[in-house]
PDB file of N, CA and C in Angstrom:
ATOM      1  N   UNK A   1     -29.668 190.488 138.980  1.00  0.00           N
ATOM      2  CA  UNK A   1     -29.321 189.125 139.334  1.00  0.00           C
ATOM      3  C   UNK A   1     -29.827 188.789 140.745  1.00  0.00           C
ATOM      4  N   UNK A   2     -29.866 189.805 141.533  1.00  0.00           N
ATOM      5  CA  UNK A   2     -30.681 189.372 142.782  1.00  0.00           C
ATOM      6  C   UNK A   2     -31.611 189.062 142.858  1.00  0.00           C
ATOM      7  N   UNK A   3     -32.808 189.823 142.133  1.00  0.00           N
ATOM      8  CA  UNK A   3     -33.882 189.141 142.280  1.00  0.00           C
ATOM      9  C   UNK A   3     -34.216 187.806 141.718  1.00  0.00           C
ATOM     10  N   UNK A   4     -33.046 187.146 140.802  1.00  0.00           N
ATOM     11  CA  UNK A   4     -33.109 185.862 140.187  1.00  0.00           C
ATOM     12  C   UNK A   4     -32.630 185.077 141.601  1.00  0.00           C
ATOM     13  N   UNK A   5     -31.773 185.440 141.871  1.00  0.00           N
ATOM     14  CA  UNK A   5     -31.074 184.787 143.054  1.00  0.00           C
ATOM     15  C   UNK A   5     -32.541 184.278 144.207  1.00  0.00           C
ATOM     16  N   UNK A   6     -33.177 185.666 144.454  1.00  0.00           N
ATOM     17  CA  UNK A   6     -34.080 185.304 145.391  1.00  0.00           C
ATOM     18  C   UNK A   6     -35.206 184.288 145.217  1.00  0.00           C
ATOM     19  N   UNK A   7     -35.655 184.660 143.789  1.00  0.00           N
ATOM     20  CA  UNK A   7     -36.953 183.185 143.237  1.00  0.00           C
ATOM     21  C   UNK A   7     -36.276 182.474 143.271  1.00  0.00           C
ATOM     22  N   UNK A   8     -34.979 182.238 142.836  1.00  0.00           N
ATOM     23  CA  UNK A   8     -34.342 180.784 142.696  1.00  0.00           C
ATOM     24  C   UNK A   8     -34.588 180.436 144.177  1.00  0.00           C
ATOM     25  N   UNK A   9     -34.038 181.106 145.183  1.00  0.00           N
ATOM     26  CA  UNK A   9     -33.837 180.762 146.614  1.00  0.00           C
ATOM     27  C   UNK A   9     -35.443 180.512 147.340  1.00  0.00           C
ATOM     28  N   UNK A  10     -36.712 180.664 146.853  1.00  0.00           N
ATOM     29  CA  UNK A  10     -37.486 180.352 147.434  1.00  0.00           C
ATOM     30  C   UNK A  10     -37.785 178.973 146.631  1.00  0.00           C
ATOM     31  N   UNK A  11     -37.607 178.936 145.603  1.00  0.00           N
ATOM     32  CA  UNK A  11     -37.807 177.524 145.182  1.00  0.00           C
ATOM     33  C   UNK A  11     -36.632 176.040 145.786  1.00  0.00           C
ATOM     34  N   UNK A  12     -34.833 176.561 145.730  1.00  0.00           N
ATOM     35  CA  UNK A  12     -34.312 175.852 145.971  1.00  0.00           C
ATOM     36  C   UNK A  12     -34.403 175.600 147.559  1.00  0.00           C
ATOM     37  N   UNK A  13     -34.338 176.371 148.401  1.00  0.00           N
ATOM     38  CA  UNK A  13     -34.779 176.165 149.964  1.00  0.00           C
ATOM     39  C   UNK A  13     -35.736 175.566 150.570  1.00  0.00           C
ATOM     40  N   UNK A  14     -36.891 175.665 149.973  1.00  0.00           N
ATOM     41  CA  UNK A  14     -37.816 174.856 150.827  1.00  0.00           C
ATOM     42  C   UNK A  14     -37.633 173.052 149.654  1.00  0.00           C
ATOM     43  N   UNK A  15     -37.227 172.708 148.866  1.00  0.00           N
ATOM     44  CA  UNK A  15     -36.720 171.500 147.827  1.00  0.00           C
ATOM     45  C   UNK A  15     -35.626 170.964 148.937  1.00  0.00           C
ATOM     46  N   UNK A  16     -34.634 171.698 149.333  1.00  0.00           N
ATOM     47  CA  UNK A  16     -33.599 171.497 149.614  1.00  0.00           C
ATOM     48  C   UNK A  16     -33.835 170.629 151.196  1.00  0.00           C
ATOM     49  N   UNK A  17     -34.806 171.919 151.924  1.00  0.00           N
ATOM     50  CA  UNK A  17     -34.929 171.438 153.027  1.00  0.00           C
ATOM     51  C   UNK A  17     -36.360 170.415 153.385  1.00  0.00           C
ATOM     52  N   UNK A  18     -37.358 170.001 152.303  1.00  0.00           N
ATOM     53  CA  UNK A  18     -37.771 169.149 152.795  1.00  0.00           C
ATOM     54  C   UNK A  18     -36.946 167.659 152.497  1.00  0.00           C
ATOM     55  N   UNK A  19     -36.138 167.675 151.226  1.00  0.00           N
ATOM     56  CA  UNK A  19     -35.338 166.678 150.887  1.00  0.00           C
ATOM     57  C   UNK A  19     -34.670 166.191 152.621  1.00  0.00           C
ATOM     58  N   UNK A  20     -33.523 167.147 152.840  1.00  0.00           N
ATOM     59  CA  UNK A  20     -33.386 166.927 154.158  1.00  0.00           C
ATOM     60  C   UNK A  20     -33.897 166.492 155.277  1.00  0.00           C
ATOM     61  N   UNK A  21     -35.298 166.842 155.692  1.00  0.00           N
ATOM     62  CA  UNK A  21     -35.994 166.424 156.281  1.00  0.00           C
ATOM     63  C   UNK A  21     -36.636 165.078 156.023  1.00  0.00           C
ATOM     64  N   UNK A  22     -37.104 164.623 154.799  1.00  0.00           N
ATOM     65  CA  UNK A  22     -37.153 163.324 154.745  1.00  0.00           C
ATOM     66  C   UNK A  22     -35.732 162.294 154.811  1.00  0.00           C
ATOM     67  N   UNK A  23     -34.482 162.844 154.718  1.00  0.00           N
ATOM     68  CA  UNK A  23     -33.430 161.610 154.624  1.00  0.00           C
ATOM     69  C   UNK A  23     -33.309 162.162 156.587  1.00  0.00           C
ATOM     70  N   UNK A  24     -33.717 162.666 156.950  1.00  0.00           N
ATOM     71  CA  UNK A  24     -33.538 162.371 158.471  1.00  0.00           C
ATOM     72  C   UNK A  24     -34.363 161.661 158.962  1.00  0.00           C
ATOM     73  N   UNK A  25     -35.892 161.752 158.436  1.00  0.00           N
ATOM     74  CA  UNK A  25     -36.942 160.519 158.937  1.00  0.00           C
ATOM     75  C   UNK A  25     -36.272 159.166 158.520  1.00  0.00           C
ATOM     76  N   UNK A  26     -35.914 159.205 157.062  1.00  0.00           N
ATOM     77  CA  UNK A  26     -35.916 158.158 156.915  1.00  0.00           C
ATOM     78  C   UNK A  26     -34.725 157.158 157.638  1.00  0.00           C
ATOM     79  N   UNK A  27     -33.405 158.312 158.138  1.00  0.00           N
ATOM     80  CA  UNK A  27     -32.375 157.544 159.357  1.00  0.00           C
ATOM     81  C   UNK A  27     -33.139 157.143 160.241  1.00  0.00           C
ATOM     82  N   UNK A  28     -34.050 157.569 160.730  1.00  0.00           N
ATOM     83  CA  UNK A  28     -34.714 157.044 161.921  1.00  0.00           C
ATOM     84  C   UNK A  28     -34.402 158.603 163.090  1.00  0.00           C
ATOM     85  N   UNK A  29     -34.790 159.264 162.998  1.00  0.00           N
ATOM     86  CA  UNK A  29     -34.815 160.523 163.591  1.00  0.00           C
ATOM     87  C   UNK A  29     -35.613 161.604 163.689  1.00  0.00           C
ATOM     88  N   UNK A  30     -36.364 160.931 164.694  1.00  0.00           N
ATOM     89  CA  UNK A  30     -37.976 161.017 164.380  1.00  0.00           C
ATOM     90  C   UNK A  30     -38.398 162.355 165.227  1.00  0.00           C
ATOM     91  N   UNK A  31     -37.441 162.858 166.279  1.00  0.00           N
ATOM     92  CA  UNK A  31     -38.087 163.865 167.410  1.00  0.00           C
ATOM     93  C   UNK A  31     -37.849 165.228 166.798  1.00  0.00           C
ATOM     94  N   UNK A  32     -38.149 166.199 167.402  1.00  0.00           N
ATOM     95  CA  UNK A  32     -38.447 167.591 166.530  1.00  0.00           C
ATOM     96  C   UNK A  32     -36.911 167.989 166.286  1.00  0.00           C
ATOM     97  N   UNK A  33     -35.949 168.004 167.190  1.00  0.00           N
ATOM     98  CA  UNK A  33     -34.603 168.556 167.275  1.00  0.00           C
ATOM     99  C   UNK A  33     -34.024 168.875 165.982  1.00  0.00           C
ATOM    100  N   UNK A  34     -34.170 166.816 165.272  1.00  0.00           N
ATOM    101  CA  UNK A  34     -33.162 166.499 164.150  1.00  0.00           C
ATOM    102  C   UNK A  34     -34.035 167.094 163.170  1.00  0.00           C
ATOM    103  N   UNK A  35     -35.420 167.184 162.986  1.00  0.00           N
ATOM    104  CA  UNK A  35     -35.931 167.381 162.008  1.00  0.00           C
ATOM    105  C   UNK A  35     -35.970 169.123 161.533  1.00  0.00           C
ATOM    106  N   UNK A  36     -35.764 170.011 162.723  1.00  0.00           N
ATOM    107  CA  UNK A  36     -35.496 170.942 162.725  1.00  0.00           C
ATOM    108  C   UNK A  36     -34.347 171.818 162.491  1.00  0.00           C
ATOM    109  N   UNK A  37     -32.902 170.758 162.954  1.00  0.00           N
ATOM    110  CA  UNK A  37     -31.872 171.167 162.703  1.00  0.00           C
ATOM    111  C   UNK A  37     -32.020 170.989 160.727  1.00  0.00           C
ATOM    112  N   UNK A  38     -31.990 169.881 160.456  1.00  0.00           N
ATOM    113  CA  UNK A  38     -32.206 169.309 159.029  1.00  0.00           C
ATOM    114  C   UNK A  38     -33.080 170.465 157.871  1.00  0.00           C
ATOM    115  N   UNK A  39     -33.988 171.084 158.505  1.00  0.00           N
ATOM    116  CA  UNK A  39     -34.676 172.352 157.725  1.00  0.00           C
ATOM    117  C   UNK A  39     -33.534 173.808 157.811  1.00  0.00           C
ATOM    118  N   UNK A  40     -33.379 173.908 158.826  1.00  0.00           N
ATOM    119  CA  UNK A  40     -32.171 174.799 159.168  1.00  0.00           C
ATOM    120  C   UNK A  40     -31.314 174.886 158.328  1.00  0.00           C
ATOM    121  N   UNK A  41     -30.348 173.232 157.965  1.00  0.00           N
ATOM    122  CA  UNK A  41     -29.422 173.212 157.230  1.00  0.00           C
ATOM    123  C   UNK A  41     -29.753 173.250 155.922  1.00  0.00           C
ATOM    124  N   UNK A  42     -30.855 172.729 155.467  1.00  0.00           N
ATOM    125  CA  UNK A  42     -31.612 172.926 153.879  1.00  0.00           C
ATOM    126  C   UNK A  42     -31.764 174.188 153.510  1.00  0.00           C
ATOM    127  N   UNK A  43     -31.964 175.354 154.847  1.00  0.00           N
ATOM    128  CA  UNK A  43     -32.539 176.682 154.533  1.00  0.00           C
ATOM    129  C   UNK A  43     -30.881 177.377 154.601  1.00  0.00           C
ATOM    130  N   UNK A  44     -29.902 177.467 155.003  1.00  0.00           N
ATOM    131  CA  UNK A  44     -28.675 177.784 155.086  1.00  0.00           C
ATOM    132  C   UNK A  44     -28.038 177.410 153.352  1.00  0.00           C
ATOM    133  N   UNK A  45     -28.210 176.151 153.318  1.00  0.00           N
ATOM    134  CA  UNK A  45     -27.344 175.363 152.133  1.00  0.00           C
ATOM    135  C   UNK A  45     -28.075 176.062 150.750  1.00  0.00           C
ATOM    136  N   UNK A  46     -29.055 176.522 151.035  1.00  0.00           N
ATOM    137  CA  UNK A  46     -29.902 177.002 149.985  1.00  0.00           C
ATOM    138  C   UNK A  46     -29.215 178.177 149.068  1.00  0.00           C
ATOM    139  N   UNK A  47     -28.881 178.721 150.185  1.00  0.00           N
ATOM    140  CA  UNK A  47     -28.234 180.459 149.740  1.00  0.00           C
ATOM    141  C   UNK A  47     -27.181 180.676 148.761  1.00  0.00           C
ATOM    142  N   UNK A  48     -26.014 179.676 149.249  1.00  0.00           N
ATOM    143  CA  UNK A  48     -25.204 179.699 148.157  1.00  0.00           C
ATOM    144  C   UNK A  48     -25.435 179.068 147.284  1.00  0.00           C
ATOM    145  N   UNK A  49     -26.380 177.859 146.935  1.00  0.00           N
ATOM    146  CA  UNK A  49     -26.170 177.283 145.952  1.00  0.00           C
ATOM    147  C   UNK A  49     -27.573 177.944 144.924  1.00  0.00           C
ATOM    148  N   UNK A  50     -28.485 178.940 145.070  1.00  0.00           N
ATOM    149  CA  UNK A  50     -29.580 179.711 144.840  1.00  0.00           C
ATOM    150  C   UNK A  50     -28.501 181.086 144.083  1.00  0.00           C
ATOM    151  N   UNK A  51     -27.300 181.323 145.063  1.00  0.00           N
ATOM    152  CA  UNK A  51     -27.075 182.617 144.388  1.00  0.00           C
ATOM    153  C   UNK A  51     -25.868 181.610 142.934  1.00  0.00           C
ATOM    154  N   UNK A  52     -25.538 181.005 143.558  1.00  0.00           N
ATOM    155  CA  UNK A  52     -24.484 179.865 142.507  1.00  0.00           C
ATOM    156  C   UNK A  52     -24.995 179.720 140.842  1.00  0.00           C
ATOM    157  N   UNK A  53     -26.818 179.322 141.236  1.00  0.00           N
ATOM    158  CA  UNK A  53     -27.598 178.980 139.952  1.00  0.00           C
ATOM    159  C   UNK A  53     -27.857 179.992 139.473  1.00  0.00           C
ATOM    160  N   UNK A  54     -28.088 180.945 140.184  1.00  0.00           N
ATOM    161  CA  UNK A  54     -28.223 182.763 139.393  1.00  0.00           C
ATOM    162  C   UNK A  54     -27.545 182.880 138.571  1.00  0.00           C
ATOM    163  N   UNK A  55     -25.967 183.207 139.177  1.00  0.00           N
ATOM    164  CA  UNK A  55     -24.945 183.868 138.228  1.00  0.00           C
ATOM    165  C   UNK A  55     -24.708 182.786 136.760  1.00  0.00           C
ATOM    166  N   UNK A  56     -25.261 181.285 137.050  1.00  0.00           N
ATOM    167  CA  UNK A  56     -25.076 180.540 135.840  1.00  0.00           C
ATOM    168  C   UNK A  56     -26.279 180.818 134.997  1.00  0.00           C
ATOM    169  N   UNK A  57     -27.005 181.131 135.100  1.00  0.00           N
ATOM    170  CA  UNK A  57     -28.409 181.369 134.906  1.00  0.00           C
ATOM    171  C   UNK A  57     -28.231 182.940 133.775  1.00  0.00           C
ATOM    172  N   UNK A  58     -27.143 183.858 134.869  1.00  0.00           N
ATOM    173  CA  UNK A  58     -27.342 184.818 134.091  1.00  0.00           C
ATOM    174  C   UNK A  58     -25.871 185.226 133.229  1.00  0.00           C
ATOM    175  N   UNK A  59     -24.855 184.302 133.511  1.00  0.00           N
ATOM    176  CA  UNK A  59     -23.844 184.560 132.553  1.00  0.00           C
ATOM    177  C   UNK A  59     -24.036 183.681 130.997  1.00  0.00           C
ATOM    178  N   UNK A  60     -25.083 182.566 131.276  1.00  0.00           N
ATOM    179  CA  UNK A  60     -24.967 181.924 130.104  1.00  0.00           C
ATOM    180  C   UNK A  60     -26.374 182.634 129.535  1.00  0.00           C
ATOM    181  N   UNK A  61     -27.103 183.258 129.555  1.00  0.00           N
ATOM    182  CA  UNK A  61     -27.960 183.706 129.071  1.00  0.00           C
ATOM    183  C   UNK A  61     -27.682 184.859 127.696  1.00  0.00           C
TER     184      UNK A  61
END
């Protein structure tokens, strides 16, 4: 299940965090800080919800 966890997590993390990154441009938050914190939090938020889709992934299978 980990290694499901992990493809999931390279696909849902960088999805997650450019999503993020565009709803911060699009507030108007344009300097590197916000746009950086915003990838940060996409790459954090990723983990649980990457290992979340695993275990559904592999209990309903």
């Amino acid at each position: 299940m980990m290694r499901l966890a992990s493809i999931l997590y390279s696909l849902i993390s960088t999805t997650l965090a450019g999503s993020l990154i565009i709803v911060s441009l699009v507030a108007g938050y344009t300097t590197l800080q916000p746009i950086l914190i915003a990838a940060a939090a996409g790459f954090a938020l990723a983990l649980p919800m990457s290992w979340a889709v695993a275990r559904q992934l592999y209990n309903n299978a």
